[in-house]
PDB file of N, CA and C in Angstrom:
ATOM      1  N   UNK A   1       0.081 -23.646   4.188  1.00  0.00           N
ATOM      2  CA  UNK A   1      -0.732 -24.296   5.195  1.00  0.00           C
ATOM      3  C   UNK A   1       0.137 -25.223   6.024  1.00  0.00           C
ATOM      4  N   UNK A   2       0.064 -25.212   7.201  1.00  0.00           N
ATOM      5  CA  UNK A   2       0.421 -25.789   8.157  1.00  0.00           C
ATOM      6  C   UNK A   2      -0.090 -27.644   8.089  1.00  0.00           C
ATOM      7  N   UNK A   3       1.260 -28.503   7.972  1.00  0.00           N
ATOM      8  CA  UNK A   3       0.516 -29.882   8.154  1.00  0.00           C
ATOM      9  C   UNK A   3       0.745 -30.593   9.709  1.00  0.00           C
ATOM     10  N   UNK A   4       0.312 -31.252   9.844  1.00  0.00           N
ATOM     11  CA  UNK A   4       0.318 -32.507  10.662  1.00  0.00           C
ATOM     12  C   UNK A   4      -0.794 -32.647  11.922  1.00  0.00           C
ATOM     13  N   UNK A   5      -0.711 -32.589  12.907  1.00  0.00           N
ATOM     14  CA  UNK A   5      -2.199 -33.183  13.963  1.00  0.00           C
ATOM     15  C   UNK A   5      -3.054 -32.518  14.071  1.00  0.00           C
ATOM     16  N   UNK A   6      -4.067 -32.331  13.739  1.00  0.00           N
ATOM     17  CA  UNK A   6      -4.829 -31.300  13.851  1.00  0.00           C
ATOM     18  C   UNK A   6      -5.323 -30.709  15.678  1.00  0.00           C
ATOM     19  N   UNK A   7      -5.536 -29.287  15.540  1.00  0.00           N
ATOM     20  CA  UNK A   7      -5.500 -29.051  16.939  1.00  0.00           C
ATOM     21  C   UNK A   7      -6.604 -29.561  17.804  1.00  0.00           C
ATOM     22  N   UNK A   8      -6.691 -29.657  18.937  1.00  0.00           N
ATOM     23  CA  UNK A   8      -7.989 -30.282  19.423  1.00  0.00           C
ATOM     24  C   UNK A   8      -8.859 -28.922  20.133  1.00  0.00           C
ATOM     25  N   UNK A   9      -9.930 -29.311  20.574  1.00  0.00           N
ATOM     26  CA  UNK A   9     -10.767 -28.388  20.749  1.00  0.00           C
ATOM     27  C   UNK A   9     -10.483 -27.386  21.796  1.00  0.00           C
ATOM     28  N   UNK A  10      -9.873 -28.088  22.852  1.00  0.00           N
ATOM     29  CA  UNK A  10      -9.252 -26.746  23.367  1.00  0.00           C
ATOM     30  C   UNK A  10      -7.576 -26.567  23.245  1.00  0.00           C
ATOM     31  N   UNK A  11      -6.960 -26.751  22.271  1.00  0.00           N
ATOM     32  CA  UNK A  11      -6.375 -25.849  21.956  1.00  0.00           C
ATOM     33  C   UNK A  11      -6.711 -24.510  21.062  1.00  0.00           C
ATOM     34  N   UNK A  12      -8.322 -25.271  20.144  1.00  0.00           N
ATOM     35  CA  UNK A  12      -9.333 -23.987  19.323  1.00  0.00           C
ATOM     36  C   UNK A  12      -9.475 -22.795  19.873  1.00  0.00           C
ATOM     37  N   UNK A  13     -10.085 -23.470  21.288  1.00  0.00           N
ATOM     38  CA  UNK A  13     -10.703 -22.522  21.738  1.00  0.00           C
ATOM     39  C   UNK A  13      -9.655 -21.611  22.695  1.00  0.00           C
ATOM     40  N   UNK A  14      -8.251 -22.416  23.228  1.00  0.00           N
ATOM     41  CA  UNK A  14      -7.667 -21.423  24.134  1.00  0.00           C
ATOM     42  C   UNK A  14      -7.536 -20.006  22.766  1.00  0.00           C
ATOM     43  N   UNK A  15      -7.066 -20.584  21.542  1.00  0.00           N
ATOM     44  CA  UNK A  15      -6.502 -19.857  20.304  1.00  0.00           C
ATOM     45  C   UNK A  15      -7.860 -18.417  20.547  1.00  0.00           C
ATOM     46  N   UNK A  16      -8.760 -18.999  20.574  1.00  0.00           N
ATOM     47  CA  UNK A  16      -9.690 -17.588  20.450  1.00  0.00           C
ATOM     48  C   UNK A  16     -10.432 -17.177  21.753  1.00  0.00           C
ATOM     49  N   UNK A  17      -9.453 -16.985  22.356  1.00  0.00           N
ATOM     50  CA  UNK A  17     -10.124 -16.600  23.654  1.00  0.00           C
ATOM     51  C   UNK A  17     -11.389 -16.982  24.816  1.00  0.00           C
ATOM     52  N   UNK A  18     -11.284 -18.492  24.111  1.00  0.00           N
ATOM     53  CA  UNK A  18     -12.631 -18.956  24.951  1.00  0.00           C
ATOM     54  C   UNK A  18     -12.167 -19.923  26.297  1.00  0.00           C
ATOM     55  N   UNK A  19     -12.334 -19.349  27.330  1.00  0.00           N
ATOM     56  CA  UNK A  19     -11.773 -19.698  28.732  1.00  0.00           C
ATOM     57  C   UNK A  19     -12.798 -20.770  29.105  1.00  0.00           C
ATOM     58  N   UNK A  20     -12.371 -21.771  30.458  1.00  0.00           N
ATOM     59  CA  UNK A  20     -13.449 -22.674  31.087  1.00  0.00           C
ATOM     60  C   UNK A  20     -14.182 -21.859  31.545  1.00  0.00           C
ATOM     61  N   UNK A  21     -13.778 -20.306  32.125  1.00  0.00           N
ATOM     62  CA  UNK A  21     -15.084 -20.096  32.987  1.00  0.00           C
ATOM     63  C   UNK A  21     -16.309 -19.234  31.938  1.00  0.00           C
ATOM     64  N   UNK A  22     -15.487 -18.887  31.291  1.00  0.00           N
ATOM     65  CA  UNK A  22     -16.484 -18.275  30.024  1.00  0.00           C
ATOM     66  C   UNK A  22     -17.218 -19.911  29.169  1.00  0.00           C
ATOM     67  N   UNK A  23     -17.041 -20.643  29.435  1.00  0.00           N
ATOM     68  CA  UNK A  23     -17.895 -21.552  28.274  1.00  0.00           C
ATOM     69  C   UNK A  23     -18.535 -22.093  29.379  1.00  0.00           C
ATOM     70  N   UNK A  24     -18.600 -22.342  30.645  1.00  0.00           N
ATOM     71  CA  UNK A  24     -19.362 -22.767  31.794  1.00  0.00           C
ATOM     72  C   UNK A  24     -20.109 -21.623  31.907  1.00  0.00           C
ATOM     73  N   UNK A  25     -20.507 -20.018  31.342  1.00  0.00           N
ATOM     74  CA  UNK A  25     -21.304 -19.218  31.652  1.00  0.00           C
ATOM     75  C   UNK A  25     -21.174 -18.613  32.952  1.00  0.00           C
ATOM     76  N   UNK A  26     -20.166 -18.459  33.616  1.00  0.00           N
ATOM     77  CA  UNK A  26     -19.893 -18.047  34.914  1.00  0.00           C
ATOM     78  C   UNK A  26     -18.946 -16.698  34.557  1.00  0.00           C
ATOM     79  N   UNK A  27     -18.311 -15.852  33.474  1.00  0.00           N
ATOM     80  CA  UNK A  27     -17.627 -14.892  33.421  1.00  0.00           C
ATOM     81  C   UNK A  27     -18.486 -14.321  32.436  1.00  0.00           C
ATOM     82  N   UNK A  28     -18.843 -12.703  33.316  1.00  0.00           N
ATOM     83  CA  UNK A  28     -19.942 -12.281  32.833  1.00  0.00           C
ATOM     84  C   UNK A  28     -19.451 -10.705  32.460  1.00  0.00           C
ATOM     85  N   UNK A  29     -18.097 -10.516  32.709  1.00  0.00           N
ATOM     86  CA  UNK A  29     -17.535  -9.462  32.252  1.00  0.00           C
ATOM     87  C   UNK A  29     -17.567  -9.219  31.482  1.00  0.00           C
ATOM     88  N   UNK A  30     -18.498  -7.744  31.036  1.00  0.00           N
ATOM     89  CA  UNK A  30     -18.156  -7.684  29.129  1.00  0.00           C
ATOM     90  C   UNK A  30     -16.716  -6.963  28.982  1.00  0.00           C
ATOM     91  N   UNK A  31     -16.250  -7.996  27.965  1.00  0.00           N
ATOM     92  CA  UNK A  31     -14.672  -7.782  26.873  1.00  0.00           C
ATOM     93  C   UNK A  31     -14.719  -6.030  26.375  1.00  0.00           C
ATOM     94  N   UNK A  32     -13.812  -6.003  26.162  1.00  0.00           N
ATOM     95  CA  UNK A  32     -13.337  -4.859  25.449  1.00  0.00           C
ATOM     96  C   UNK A  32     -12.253  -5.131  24.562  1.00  0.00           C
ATOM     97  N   UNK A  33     -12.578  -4.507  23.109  1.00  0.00           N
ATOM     98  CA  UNK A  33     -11.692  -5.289  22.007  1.00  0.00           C
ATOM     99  C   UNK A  33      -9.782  -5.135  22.362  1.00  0.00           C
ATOM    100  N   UNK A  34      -9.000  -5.432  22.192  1.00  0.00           N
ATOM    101  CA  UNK A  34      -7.316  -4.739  22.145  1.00  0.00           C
ATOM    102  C   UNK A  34      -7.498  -3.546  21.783  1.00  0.00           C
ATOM    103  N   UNK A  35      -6.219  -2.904  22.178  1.00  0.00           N
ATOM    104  CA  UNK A  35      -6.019  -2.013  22.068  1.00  0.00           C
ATOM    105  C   UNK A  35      -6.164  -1.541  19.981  1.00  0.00           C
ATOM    106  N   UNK A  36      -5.552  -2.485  19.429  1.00  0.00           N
ATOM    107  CA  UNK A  36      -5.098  -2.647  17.719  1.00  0.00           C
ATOM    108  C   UNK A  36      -6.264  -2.694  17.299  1.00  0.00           C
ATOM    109  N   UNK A  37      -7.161  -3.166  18.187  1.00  0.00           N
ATOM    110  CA  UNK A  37      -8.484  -3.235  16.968  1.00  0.00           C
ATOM    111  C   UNK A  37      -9.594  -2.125  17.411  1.00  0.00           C
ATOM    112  N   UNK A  38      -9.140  -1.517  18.625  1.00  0.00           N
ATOM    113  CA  UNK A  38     -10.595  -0.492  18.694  1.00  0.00           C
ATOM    114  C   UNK A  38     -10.721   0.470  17.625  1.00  0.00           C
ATOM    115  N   UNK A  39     -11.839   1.045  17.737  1.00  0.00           N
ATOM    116  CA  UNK A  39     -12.932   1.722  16.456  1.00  0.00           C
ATOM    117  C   UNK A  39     -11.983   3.596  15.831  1.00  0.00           C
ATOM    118  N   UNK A  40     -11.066   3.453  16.934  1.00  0.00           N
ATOM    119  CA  UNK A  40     -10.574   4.654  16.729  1.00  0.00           C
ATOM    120  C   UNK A  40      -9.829   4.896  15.996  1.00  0.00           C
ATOM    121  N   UNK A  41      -8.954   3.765  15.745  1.00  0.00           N
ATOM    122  CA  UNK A  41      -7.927   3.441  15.217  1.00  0.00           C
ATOM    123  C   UNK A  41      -8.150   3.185  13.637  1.00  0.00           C
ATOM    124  N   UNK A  42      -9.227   2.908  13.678  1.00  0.00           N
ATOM    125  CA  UNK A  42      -9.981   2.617  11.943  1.00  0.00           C
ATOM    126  C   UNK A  42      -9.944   3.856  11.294  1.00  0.00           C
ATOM    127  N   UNK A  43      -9.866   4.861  11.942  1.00  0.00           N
ATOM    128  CA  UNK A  43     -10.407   6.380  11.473  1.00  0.00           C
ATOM    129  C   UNK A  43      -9.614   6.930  10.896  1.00  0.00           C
ATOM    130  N   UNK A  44      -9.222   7.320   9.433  1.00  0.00           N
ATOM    131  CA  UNK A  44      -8.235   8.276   9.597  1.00  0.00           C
ATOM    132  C   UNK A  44      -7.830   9.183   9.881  1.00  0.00           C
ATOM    133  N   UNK A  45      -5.985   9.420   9.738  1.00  0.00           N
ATOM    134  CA  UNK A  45      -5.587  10.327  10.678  1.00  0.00           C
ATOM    135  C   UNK A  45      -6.514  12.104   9.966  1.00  0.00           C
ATOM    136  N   UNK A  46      -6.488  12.823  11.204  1.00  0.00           N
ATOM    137  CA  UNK A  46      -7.055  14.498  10.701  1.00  0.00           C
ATOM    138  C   UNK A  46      -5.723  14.836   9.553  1.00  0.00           C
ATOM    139  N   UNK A  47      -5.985  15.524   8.468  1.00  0.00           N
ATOM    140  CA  UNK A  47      -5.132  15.580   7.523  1.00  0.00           C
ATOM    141  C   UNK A  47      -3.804  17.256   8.610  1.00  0.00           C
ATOM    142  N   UNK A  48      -2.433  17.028   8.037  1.00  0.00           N
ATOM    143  CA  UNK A  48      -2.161  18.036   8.833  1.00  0.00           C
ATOM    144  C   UNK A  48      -1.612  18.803   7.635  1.00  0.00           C
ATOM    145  N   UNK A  49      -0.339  19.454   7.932  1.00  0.00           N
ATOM    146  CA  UNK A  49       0.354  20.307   6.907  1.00  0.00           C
ATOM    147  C   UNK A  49       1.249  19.994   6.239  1.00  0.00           C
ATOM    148  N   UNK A  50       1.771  18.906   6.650  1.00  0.00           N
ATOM    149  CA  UNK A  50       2.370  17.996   5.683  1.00  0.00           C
ATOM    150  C   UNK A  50       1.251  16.958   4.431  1.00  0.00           C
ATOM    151  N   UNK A  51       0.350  16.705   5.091  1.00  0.00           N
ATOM    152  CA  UNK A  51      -0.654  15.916   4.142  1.00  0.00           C
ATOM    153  C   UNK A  51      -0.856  15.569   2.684  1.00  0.00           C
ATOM    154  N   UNK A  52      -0.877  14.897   1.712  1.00  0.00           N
ATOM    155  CA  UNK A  52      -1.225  14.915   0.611  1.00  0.00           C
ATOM    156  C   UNK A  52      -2.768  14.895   0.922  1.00  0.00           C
ATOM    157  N   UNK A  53      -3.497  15.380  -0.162  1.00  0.00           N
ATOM    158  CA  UNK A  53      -4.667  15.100  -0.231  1.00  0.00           C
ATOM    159  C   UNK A  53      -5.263  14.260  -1.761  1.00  0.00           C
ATOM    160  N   UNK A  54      -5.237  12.928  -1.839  1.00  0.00           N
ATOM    161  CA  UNK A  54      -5.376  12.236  -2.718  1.00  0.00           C
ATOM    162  C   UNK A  54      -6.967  12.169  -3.625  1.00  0.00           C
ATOM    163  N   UNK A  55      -7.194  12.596  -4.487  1.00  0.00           N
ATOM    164  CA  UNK A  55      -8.725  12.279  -5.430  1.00  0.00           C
ATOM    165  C   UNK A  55      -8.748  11.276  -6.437  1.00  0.00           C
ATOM    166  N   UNK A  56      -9.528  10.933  -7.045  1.00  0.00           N
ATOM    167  CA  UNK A  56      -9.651  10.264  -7.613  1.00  0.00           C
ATOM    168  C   UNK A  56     -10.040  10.747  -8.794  1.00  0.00           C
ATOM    169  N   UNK A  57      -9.219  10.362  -9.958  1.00  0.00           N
ATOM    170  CA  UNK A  57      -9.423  11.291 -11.215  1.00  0.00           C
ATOM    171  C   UNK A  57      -9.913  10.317 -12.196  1.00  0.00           C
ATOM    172  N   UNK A  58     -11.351  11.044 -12.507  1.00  0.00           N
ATOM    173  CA  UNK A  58     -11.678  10.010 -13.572  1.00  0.00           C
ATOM    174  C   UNK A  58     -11.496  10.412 -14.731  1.00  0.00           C
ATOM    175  N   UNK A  59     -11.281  11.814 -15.175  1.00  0.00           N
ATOM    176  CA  UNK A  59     -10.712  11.883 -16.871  1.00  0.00           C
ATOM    177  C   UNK A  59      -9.486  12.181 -16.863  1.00  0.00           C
ATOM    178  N   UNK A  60      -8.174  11.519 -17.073  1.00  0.00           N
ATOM    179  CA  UNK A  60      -7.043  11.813 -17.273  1.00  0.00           C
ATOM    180  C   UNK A  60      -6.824  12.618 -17.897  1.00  0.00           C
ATOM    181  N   UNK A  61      -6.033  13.441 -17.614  1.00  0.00           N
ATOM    182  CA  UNK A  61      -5.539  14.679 -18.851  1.00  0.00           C
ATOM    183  C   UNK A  61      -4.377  14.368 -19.954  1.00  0.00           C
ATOM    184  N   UNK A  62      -4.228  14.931 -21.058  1.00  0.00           N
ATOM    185  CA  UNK A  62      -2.967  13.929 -21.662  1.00  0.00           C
ATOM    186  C   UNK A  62      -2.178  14.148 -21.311  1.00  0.00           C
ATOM    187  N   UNK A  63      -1.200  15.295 -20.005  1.00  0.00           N
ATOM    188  CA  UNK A  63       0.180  15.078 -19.415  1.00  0.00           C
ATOM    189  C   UNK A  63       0.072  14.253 -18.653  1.00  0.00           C
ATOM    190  N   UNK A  64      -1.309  13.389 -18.133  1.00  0.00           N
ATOM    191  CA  UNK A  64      -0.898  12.696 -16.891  1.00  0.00           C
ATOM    192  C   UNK A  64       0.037  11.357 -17.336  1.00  0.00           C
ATOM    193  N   UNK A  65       0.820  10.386 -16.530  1.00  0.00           N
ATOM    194  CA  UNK A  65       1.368   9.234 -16.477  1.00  0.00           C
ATOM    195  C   UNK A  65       0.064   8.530 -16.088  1.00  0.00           C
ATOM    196  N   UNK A  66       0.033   7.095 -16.253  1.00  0.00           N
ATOM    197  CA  UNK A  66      -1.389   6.415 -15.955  1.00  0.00           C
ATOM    198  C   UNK A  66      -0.362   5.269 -15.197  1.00  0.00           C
ATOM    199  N   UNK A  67      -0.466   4.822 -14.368  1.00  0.00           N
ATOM    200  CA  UNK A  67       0.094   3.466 -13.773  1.00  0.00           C
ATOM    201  C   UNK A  67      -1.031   1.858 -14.403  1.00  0.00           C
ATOM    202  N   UNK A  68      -0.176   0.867 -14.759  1.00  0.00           N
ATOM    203  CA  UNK A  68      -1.299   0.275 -15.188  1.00  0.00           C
ATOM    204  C   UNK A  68      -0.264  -0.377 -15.976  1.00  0.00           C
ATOM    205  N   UNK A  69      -1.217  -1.500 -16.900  1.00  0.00           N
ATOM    206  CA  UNK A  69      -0.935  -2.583 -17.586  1.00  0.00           C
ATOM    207  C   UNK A  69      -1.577  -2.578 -18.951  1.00  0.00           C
ATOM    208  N   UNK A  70      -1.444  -2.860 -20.410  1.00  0.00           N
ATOM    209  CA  UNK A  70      -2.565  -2.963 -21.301  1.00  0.00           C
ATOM    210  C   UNK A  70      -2.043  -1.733 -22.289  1.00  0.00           C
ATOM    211  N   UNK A  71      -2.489  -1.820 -23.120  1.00  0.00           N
ATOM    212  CA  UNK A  71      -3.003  -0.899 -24.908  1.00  0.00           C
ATOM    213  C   UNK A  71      -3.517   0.330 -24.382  1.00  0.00           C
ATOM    214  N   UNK A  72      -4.349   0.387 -23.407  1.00  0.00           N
ATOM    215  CA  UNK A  72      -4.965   1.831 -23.228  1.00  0.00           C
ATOM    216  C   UNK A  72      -3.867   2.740 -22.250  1.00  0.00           C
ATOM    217  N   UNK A  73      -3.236   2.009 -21.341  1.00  0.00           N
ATOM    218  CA  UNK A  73      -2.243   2.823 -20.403  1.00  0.00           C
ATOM    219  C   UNK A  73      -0.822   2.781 -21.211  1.00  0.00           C
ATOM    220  N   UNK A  74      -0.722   1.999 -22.332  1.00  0.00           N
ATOM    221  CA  UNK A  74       0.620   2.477 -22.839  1.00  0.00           C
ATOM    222  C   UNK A  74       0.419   3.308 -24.480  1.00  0.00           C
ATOM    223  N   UNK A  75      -0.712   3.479 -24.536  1.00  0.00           N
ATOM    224  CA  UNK A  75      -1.146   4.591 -25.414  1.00  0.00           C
ATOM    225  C   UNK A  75      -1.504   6.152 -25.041  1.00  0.00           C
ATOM    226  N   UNK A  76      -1.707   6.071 -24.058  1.00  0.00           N
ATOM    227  CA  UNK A  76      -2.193   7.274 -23.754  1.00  0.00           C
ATOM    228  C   UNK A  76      -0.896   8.516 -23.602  1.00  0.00           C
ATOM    229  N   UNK A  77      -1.321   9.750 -23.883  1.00  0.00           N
ATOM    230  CA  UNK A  77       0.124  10.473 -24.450  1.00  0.00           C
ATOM    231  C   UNK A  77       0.533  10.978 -23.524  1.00  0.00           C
ATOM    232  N   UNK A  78       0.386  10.608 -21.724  1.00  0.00           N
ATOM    233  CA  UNK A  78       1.034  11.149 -21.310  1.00  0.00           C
ATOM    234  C   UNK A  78       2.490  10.042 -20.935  1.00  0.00           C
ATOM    235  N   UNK A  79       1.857   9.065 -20.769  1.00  0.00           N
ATOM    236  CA  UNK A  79       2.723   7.627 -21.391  1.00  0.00           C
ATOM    237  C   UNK A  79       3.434   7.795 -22.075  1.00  0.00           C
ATOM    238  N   UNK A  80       3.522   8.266 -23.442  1.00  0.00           N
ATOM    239  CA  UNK A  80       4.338   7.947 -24.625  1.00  0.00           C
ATOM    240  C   UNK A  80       5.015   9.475 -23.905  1.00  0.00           C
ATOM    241  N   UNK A  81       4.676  10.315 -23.800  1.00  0.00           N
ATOM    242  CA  UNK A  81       5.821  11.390 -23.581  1.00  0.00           C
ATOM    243  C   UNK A  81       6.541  10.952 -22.781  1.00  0.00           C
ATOM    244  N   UNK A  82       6.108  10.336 -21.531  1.00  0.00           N
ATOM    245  CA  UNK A  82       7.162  10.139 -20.772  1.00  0.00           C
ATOM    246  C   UNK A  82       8.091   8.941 -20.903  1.00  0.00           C
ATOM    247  N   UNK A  83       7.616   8.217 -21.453  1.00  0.00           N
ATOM    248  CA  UNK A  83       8.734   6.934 -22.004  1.00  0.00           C
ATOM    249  C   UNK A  83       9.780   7.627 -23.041  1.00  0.00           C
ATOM    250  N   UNK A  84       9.029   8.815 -23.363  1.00  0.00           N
ATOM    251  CA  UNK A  84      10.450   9.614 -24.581  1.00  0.00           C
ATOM    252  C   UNK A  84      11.273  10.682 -24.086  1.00  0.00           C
ATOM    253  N   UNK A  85      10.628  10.764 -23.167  1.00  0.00           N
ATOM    254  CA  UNK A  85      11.546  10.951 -21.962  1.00  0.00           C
ATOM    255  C   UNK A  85      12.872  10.157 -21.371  1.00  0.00           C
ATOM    256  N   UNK A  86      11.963   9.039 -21.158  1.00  0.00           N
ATOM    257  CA  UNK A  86      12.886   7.927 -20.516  1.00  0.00           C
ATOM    258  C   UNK A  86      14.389   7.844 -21.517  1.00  0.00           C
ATOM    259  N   UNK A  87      13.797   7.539 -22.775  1.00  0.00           N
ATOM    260  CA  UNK A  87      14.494   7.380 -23.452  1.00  0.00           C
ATOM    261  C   UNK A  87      15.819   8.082 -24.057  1.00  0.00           C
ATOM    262  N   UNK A  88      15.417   9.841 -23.961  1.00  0.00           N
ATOM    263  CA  UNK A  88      16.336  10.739 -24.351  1.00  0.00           C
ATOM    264  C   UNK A  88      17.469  10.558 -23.168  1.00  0.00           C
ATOM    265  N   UNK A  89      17.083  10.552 -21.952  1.00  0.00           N
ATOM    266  CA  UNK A  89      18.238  10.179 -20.807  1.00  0.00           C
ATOM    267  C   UNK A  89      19.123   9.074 -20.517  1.00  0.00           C
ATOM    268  N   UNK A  90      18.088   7.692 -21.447  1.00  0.00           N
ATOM    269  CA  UNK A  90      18.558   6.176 -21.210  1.00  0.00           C
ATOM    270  C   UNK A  90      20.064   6.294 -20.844  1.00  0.00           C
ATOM    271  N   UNK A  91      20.554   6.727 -21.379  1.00  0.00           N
ATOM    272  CA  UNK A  91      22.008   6.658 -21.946  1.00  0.00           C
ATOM    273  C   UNK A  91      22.808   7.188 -20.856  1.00  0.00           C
ATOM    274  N   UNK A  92      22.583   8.883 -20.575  1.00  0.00           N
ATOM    275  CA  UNK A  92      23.138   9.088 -19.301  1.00  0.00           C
ATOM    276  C   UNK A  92      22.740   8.810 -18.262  1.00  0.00           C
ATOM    277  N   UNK A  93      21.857   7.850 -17.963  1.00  0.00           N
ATOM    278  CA  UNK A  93      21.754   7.358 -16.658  1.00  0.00           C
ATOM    279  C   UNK A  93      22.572   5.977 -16.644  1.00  0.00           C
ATOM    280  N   UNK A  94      22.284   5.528 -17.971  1.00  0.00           N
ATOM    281  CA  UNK A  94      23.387   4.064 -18.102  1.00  0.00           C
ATOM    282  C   UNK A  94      24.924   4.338 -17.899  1.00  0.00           C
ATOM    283  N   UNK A  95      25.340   5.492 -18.514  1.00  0.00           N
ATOM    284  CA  UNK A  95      26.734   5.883 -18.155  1.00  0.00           C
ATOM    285  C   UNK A  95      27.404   6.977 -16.734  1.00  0.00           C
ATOM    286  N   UNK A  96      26.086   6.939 -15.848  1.00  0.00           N
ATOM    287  CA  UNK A  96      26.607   7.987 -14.699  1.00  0.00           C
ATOM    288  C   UNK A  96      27.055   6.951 -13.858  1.00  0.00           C
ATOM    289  N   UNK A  97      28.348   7.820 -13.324  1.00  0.00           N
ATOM    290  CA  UNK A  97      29.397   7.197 -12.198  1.00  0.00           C
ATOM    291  C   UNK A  97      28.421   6.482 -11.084  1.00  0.00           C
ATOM    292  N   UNK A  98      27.950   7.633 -10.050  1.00  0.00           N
ATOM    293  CA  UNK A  98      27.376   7.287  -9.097  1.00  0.00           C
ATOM    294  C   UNK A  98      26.107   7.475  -9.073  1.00  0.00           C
ATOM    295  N   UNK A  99      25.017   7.257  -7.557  1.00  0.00           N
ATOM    296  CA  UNK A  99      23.940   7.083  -7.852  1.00  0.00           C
ATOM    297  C   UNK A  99      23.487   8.245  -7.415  1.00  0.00           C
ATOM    298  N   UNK A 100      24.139   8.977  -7.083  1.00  0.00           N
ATOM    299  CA  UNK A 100      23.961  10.234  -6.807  1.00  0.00           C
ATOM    300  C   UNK A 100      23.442  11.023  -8.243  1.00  0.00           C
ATOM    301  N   UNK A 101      24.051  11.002  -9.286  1.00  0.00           N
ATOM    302  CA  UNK A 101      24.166  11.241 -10.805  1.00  0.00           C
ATOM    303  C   UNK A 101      23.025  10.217 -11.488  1.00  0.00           C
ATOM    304  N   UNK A 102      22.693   9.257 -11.242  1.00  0.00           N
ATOM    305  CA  UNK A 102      21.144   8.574 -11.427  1.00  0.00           C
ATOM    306  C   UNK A 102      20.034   9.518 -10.981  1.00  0.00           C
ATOM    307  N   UNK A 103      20.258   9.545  -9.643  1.00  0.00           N
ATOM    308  CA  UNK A 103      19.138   9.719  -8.425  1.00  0.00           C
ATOM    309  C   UNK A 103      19.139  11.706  -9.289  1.00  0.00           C
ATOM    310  N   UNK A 104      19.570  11.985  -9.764  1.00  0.00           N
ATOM    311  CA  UNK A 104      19.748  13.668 -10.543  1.00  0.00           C
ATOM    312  C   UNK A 104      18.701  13.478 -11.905  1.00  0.00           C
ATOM    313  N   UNK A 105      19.495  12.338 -12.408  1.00  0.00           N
ATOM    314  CA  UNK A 105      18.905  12.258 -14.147  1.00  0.00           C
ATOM    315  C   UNK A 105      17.091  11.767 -13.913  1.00  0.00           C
ATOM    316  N   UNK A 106      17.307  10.985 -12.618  1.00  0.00           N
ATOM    317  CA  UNK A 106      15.629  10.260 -12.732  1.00  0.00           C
ATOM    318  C   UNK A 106      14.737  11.897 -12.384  1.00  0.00           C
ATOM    319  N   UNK A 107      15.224  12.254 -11.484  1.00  0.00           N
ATOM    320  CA  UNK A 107      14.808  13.785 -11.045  1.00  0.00           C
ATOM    321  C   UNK A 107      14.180  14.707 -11.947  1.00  0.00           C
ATOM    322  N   UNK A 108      15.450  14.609 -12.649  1.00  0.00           N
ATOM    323  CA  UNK A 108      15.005  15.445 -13.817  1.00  0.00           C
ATOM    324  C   UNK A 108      13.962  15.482 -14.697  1.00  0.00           C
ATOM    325  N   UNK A 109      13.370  13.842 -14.662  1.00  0.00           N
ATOM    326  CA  UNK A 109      12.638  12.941 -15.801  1.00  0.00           C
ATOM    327  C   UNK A 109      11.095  13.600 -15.170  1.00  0.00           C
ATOM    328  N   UNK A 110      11.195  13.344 -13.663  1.00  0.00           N
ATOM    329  CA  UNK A 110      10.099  13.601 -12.942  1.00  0.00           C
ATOM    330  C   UNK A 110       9.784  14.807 -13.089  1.00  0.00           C
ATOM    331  N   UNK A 111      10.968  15.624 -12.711  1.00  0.00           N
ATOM    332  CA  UNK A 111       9.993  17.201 -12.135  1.00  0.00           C
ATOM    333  C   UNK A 111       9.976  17.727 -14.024  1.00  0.00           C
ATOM    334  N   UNK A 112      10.016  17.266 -15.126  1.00  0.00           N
ATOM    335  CA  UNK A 112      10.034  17.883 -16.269  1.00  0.00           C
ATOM    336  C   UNK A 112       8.525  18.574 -16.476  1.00  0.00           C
TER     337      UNK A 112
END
C-alpha cells in the first residue's frame, strides 16, 4: 500500500474517468468500454489444430500423476510409480554433463 497524502477528490475522480463536463451533466455521449475490456475479448479463443482440449477428470485412474499437496495425492499409485521413477534415474540425471543429457533423462521419465 501506498503511504502518504491522501488523493483529493479530483485527483479520484480524474483517476476514473470522471470529467467537469460529465459531473456538470452536460456530456451526454454514451462511453464505449477500451479496447482490453470489450465483451469479445472475454470469449474464448475457437479451439484450432494445434489446441489442447482440457476436461476435468473426476475419477483418476491409477497411472494418472495427481498435482497437489497431502496423504491422498502422495498415495495414490500413480504418484508412487512415478516418484520410482524419479528415483531409478536420480542418479543419472545428478551425474549428466549437460542439460541437454537432463532435458533427455527428464523426457524419458515423462513419455514412460
Amino acid at each position: 500500500k501506498r503511504r502518504g497524502k491522501a488523493p483529493s477528490a479530483s485527483e479520484i475522480s480524474r483517476r476514473r474517468g470522471i470529467t467537469a463536463a460529465s459531473a456538470a451533466g452536460t456530456f451526454n455521449a454514451p462511453r464505449k468500454p477500451p479496447p482490453s475490456l470489450s465483451s469479445s475479448q472475454n470469449k474464448p479463443a475457437p479451439p484450432t489444430s494445434n489446441s489442447i482440449i482440457l476436461c476435468r477428470i473426476r475419477t483418476p485412474n491409477p497411472n494418472d500423476v495427481l498435482c497437489g499437496r497431502g496423504g491422498g495425492i502422495n498415495s495414490h499409485p500413480g504418484n508412487r510409480t512415478f516418484r520410482s521413477w524419479v528415483r531409478e534415474r536420480k542418479e543419472s540425471y545428478n551425474l549428466a554433463k549437460s542439460k541437454a543429457q537432463k532435458a533427455k533423462l527428464s523426457r524419458e521419465i515423462v513419455d514412460r
